[in-house]
Protein backbone atom coordinates (compact mmCIF):
# COMPACT_ATOMS: atom_id res chain seq x y z
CA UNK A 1 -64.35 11.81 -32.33
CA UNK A 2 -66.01 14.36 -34.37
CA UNK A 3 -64.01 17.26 -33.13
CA UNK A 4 -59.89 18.19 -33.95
CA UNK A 5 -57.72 19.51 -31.88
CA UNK A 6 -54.79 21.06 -32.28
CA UNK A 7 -52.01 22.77 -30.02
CA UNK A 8 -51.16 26.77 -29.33
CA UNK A 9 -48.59 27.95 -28.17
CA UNK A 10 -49.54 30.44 -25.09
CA UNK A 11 -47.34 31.91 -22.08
CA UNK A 12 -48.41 31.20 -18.62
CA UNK A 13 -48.89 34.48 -16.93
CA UNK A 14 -48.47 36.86 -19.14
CA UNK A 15 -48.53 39.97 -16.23
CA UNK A 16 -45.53 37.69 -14.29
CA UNK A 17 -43.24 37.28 -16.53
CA UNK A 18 -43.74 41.01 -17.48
CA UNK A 19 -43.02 41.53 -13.87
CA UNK A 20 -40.23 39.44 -13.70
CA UNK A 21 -38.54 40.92 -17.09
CA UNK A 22 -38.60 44.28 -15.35
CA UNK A 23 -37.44 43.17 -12.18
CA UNK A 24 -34.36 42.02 -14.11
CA UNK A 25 -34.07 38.84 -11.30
CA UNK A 26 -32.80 35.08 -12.24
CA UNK A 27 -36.11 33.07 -13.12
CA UNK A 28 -35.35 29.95 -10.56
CA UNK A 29 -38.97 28.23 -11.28
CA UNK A 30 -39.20 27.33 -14.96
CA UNK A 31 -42.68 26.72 -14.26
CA UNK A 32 -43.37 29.89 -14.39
CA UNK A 33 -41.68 30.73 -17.60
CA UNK A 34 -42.63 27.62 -19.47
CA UNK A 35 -44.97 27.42 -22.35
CA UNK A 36 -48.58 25.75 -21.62
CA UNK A 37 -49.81 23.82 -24.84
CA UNK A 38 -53.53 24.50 -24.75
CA UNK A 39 -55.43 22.64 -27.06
CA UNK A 40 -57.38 24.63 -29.63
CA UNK A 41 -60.77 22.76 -30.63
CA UNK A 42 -61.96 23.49 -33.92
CA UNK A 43 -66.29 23.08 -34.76
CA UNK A 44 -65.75 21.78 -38.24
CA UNK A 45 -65.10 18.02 -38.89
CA UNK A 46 -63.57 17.92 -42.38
CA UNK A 47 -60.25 15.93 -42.23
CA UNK A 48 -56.62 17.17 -42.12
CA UNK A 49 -54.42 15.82 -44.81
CA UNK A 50 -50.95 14.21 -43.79
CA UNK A 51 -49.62 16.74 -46.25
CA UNK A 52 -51.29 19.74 -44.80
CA UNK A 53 -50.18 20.98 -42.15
CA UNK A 54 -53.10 21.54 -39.20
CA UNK A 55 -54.39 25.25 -38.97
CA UNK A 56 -53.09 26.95 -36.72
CA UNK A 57 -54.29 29.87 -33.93
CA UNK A 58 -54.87 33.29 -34.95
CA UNK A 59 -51.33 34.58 -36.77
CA UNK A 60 -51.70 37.76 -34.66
CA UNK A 61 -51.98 36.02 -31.24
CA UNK A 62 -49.47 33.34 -31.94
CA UNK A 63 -46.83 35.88 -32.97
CA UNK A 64 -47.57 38.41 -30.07
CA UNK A 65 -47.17 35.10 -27.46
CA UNK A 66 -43.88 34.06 -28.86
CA UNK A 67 -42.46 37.79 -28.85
CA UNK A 68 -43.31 37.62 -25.06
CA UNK A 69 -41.98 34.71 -24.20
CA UNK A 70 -38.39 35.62 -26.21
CA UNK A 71 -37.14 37.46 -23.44
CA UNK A 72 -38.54 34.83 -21.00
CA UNK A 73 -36.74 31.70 -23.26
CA UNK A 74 -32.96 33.24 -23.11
CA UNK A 75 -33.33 33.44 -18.96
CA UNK A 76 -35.18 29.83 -18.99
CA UNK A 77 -32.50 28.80 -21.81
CA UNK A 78 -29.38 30.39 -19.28
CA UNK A 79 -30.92 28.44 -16.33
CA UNK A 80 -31.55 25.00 -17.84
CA UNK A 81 -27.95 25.30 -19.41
CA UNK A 82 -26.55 26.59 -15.79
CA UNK A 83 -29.12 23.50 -14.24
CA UNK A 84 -26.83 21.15 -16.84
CA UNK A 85 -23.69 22.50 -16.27
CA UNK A 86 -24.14 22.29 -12.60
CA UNK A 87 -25.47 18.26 -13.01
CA UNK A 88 -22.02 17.97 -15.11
CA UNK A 89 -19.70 19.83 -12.56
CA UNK A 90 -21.50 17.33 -9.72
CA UNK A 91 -20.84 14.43 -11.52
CA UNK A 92 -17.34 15.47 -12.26
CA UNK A 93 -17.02 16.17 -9.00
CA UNK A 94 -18.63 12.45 -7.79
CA UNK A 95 -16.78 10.97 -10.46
CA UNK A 96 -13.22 12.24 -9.03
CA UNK A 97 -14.14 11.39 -5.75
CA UNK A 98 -14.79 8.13 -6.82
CA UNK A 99 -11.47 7.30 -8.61
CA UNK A 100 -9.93 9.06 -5.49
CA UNK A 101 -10.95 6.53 -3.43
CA UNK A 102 -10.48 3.71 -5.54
CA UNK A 103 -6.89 4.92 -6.01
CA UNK A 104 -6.60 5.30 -1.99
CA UNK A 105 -7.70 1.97 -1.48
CA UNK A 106 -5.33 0.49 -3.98
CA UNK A 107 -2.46 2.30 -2.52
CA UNK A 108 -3.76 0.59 0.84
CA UNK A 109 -3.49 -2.75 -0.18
CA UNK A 110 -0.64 -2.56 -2.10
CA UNK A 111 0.87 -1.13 1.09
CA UNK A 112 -0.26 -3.47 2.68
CA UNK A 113 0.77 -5.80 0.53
CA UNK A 114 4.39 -4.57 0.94
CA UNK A 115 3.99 -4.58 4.73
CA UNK A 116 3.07 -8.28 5.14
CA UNK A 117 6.32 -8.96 2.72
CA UNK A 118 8.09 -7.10 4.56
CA UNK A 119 7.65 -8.84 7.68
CA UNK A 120 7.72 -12.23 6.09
CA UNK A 121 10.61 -11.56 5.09
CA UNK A 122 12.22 -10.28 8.49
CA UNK A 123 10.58 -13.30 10.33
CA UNK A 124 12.61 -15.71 8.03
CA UNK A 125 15.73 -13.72 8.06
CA UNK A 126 14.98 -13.62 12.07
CA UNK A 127 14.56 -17.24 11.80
CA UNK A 128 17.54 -18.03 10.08
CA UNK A 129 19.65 -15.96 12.53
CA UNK A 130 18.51 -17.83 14.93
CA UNK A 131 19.10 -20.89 13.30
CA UNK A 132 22.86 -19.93 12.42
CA UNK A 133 23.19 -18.53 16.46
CA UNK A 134 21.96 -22.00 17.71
CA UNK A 135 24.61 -23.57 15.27
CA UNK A 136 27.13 -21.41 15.99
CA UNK A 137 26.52 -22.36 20.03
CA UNK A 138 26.43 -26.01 19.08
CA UNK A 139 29.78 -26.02 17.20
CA UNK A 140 31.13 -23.66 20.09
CA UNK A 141 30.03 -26.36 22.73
CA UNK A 142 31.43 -28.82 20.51
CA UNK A 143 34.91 -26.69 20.17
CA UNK A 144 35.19 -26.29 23.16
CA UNK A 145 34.81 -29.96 24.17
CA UNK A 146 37.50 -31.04 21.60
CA UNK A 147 39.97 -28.18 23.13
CA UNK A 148 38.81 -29.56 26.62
CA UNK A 149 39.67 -33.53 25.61
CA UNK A 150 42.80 -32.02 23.74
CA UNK A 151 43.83 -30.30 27.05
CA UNK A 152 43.21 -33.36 29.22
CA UNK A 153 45.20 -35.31 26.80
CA UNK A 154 48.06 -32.65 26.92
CA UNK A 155 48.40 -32.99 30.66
CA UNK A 156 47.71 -36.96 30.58
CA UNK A 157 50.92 -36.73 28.01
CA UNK A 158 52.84 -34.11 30.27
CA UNK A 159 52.26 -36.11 33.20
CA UNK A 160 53.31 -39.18 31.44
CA UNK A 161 56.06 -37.67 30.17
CA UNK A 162 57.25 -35.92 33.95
CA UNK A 163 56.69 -39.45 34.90
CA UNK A 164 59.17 -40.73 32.53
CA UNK A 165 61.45 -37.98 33.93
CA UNK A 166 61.43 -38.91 37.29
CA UNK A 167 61.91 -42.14 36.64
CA UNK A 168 65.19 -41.81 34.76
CA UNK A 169 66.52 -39.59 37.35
CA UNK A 170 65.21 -42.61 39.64
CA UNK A 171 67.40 -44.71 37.48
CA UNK A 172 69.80 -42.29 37.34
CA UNK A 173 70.33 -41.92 40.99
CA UNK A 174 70.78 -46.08 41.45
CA UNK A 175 73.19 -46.18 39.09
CA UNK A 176 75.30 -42.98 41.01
CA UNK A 177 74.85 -44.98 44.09
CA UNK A 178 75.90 -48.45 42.79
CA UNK A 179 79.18 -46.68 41.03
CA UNK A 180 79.74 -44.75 44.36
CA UNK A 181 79.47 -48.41 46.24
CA UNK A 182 82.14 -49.94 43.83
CA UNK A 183 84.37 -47.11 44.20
CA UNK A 184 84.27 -46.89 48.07
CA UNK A 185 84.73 -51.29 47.66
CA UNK A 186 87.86 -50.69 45.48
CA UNK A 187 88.79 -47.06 46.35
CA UNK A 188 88.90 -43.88 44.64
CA UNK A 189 89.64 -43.90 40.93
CA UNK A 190 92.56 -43.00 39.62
CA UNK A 191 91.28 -41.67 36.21
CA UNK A 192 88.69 -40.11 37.29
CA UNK A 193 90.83 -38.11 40.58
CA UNK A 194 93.82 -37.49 38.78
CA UNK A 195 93.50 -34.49 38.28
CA UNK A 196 93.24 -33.67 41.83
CA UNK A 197 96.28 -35.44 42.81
CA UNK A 198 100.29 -33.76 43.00
């Protein structure tokens, strides 16, 4: 195109932001503090140089916008740095929650973890009681069958044995009676009464 243009530097509502600097409030809406880039048309078509730099607006106007919009650029440069430290302290904040939660859900399935162990390990130890109860019946029943069949064969013997007894003192007896019958056939002794004779 036959025309070049070039940017200026201009405020945005001038009257405002004088407003607003002697109001002394916090500029929330950068918009209205930011710097519009107006392009500045220029009738003549020779060509700018790459070494030259492109003329620029009036020296007088350009220096009167940008000691305006000082003031304005420390409040827009405290709010875009309180904007950035508020994005940082959020994402801090998100960021902590984050690892929070990861670290709460670790602790919950470690615990978990140690939980289902735990009773593992008391079912088997359960188990094995049991096991070692159910043995210790068995060999009980079993004890007490041996000390059962040793008992019965205690009496058998002590039966046996009062058996014997009896029939000795059967014997015994006989004997008595068959000495008694050859004594009364021949008469009394005389070895065995003489000490009860004069």
């Amino acid at each position: 195109m036959g025309e070049e243009a070039t940017l200026v530097v201009s405020p945005i509502n001038s009257q405002e932001t004088q407003e607003n600097d002697n109001k002394n409030e916090p500029k929330e809406k950068v918009e209205e503090n930011a710097l519009a880039l107006v392009p500045f048309i220029e009738d003549n078509k020779e060509q700018i140089s790459p070494s030259k730099p492109p003329p620029l607006a009036p020296e007088k106007a350009a220096d009167s916008g940008i000691q305006k919009s000082t003031g304005n650029s420390n409040d827009r440069d405290a709010a875009l740095v309180k904007v950035e430290s508020e994005k940082r302290l959020a994402l801090i904040k998100a960021w902590e929650d984050n690892e929070k939660a990861k670290a709460d859900n670790k602790a919950f399935k470690k615990l978990s973890a140690v939980g289902a162990w735990e009773n593992t390990k008391k079912a088997t130890i359960e188990f094995e009681l049991k096991q070692i109860e159910e043995e210790l019946e068995r060999k009980k029943a079993e004890y007490a069958e041996k000390m059962k069949n040793k008992m019965a064969v205690i009496h058998r013997e002590a039966e046996e044995k009062r058996a014997l007894i009896e029939a000795n003192r059967g014997q015994d007896f006989l004997k008595v009676e068959e000495t008694a019958a050859k004594f009364r056939e021949t008469g009394i002794p005389k070895k065995f009464l003489g000490c009860f004779g004069r």
